[in-house]
Protein backbone atom coordinates (compact mmCIF):
# COMPACT_ATOMS: atom_id res chain seq x y z
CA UNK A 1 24.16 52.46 -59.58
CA UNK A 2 25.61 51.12 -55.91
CA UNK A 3 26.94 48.74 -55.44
CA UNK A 4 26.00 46.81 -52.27
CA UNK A 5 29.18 46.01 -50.12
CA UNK A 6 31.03 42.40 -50.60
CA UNK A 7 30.80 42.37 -46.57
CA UNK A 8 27.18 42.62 -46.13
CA UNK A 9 26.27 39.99 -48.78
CA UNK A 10 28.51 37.62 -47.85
CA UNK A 11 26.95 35.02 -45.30
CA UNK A 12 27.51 32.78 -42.91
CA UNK A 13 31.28 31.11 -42.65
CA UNK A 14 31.67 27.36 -41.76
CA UNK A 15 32.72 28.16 -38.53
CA UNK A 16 29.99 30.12 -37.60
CA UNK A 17 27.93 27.49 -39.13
CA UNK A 18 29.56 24.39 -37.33
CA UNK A 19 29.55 26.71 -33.63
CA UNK A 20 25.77 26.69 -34.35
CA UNK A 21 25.48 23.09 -35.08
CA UNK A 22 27.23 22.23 -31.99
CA UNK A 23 25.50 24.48 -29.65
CA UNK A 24 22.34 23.39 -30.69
CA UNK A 25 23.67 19.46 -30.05
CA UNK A 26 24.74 20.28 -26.86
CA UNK A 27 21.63 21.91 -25.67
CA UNK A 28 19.42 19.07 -27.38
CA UNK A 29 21.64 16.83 -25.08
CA UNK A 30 21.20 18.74 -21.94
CA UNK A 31 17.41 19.36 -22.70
CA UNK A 32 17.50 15.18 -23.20
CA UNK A 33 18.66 14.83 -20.32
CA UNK A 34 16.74 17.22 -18.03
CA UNK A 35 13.66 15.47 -19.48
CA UNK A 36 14.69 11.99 -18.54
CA UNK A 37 15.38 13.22 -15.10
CA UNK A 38 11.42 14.82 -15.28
CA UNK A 39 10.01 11.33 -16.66
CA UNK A 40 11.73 9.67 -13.60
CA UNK A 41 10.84 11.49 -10.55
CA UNK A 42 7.63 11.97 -12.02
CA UNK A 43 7.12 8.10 -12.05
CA UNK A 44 8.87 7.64 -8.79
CA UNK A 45 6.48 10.00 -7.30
CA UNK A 46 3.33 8.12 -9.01
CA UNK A 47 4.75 5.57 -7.37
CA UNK A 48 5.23 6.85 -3.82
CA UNK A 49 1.30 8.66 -4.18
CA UNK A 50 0.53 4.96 -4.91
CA UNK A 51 2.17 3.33 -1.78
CA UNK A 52 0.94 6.10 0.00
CA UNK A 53 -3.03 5.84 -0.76
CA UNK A 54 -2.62 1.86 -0.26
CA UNK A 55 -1.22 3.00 3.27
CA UNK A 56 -3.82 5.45 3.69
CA UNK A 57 -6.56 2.96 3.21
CA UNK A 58 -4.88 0.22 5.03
CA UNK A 59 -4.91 2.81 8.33
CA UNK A 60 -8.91 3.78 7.19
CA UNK A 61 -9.89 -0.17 7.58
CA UNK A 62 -7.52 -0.48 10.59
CA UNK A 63 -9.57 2.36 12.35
CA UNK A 64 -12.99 1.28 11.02
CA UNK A 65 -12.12 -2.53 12.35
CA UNK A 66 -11.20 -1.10 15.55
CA UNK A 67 -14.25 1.31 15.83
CA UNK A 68 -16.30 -1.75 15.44
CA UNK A 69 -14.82 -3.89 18.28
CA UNK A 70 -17.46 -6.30 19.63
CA UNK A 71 -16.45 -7.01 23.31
CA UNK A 72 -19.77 -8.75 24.20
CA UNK A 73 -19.19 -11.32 21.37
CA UNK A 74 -18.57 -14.49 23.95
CA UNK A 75 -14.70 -14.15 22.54
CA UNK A 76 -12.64 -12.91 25.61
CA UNK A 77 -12.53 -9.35 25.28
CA UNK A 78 -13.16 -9.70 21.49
CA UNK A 79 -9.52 -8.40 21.04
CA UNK A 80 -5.88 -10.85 21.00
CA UNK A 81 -2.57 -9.69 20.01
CA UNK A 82 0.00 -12.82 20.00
CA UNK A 83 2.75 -10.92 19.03
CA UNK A 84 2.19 -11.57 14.75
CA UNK A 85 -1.35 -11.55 14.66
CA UNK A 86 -4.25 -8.83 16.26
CA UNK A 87 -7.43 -10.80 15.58
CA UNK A 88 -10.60 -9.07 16.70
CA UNK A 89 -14.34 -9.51 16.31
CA UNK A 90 -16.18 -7.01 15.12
CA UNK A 91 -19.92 -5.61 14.38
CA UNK A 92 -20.74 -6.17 10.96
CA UNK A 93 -24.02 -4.43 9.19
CA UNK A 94 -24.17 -6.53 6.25
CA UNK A 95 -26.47 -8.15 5.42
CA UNK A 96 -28.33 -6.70 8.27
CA UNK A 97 -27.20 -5.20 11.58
CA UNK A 98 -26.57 -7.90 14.23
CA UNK A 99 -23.69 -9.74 12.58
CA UNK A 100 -20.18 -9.74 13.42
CA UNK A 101 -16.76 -10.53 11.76
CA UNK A 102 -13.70 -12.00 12.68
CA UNK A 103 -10.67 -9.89 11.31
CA UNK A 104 -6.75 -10.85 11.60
CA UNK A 105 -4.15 -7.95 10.87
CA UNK A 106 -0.33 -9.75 10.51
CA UNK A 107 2.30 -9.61 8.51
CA UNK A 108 3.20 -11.82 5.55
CA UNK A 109 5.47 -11.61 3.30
CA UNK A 110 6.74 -8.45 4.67
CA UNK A 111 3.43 -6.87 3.79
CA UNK A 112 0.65 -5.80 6.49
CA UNK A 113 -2.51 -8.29 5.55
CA UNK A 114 -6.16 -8.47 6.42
CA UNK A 115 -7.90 -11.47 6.53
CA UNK A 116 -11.85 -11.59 7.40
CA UNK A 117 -14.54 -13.83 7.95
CA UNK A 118 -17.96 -13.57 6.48
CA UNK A 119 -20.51 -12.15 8.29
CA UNK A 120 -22.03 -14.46 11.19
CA UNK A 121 -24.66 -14.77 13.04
CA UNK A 122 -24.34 -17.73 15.68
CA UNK A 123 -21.44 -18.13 18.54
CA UNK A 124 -20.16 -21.40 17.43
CA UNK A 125 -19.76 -19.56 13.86
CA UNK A 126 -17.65 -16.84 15.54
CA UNK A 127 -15.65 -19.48 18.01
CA UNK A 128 -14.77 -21.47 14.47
CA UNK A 129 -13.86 -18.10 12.79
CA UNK A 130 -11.91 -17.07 15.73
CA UNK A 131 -9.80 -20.31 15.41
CA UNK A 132 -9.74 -20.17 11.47
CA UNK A 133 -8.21 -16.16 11.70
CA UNK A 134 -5.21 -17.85 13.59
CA UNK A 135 -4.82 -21.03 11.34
CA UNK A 136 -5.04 -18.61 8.23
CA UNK A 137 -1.89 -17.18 9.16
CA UNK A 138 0.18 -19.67 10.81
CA UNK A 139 -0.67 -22.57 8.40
CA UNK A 140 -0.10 -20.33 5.49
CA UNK A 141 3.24 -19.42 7.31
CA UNK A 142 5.14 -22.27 8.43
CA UNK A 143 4.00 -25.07 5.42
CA UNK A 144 5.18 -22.75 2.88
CA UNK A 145 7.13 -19.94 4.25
CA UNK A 146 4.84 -17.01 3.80
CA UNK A 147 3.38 -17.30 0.41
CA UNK A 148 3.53 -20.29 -2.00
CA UNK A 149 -0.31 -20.69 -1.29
CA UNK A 150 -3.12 -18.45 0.10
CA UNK A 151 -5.80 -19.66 1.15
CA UNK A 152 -9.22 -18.55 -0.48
CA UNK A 153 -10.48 -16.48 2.38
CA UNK A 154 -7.68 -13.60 2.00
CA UNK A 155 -8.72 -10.41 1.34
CA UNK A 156 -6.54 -9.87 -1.79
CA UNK A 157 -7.74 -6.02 -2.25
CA UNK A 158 -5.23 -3.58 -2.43
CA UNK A 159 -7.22 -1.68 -0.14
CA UNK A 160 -5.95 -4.05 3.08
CA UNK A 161 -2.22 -4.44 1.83
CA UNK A 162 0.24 -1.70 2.82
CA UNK A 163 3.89 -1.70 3.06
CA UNK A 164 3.24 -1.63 6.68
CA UNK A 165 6.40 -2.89 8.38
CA UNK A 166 6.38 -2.33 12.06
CA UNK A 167 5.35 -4.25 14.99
CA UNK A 168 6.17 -1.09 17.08
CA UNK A 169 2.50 0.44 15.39
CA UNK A 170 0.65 -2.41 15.77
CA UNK A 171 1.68 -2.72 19.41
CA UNK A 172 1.16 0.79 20.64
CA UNK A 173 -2.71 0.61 18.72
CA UNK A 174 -3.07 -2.83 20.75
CA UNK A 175 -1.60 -1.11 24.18
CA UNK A 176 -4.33 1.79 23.53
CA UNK A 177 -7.16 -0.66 22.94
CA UNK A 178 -6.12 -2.88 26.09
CA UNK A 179 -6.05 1.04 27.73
CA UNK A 180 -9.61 1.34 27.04
């Protein structure tokens, strides 16, 4: 009868054990970490495809707003930029063709708004919104310095809020539109 050989039968050793033990901890740490690093870019990126689709339809109302300029509204030109504020009037086809809207584009609170009026029918209706586009933003402004209070009129969608943050934009579409 063999005998089988004392070397072969043997085992592991502690160290070999314990080098093991600590490789495995060391790439459970690393593999930790590389996941963490996954999770967060992976959020920061929902976040940016976020901002970016607000933005997105923030520049799809801009363009439909400006597509829809009424110049023969009895509002001069149916277009004023005042440096803050681009208020325009614009056809509206609910509830039936016919009707127009005010709109005001400014900034508040560092964010690129939209404000709108229902849709109207008479002159003196448009004249009042006209007035009402400006008030909504300066009264809102300088009684409690951009924010406190809104009034009920805002359009609070996230479909009209954008981290738009430049005048430069808002100038050059105004320039064009004055090009026209």
């Amino acid at each position: 009868m063999l005998r089988p050989n004392s070397r072969t039968t043997r085992g592991l050793t502690l160290i070999e054990v314990l080098v093991a033990l600590a490789l495995w901890g060391l790439l459970t740490a690393l593999m930790t970490r590389g996941l963490d690093v996954v999770l967060r870019s992976q959020q920061q990126q929902s976040e940016r495809d976020g901002m970016q689709a607000r933005l997105q339809n923030s520049l799809s109302q801009w363009q439909a707003d400006l597509n829809q300029i009424d110049t023969a509204s009895g509002i001069a030109a149916g277009v004023d930029w005042n440096g803050q504020i681009l208020r325009l009037v614009r056809y509206s086809t609910y509830p039936t063709p016919g009707y127009r809207q005010v709109v005001a584009w400014g900034l508040r609170e560092g964010r690129w708004v939209r404000w709108q009026s229902p849709p109207l029918s008479q002159r003196q209706a448009v004249t009042e919104a006209w007035q009402k586009a400006l008030d909504a933003f300066t009264q809102a402004g300088a009684a409690t310095g951009l924010g406190a209070s809104e009034p009920t009129d805002w359009v609070r969608s996230e479909e009209h809020t954008s981290e738009l943050q430049s005048h430069s934009f808002i100038s050059y579409a105004v320039f064009c539109l004055k090009k026209k």
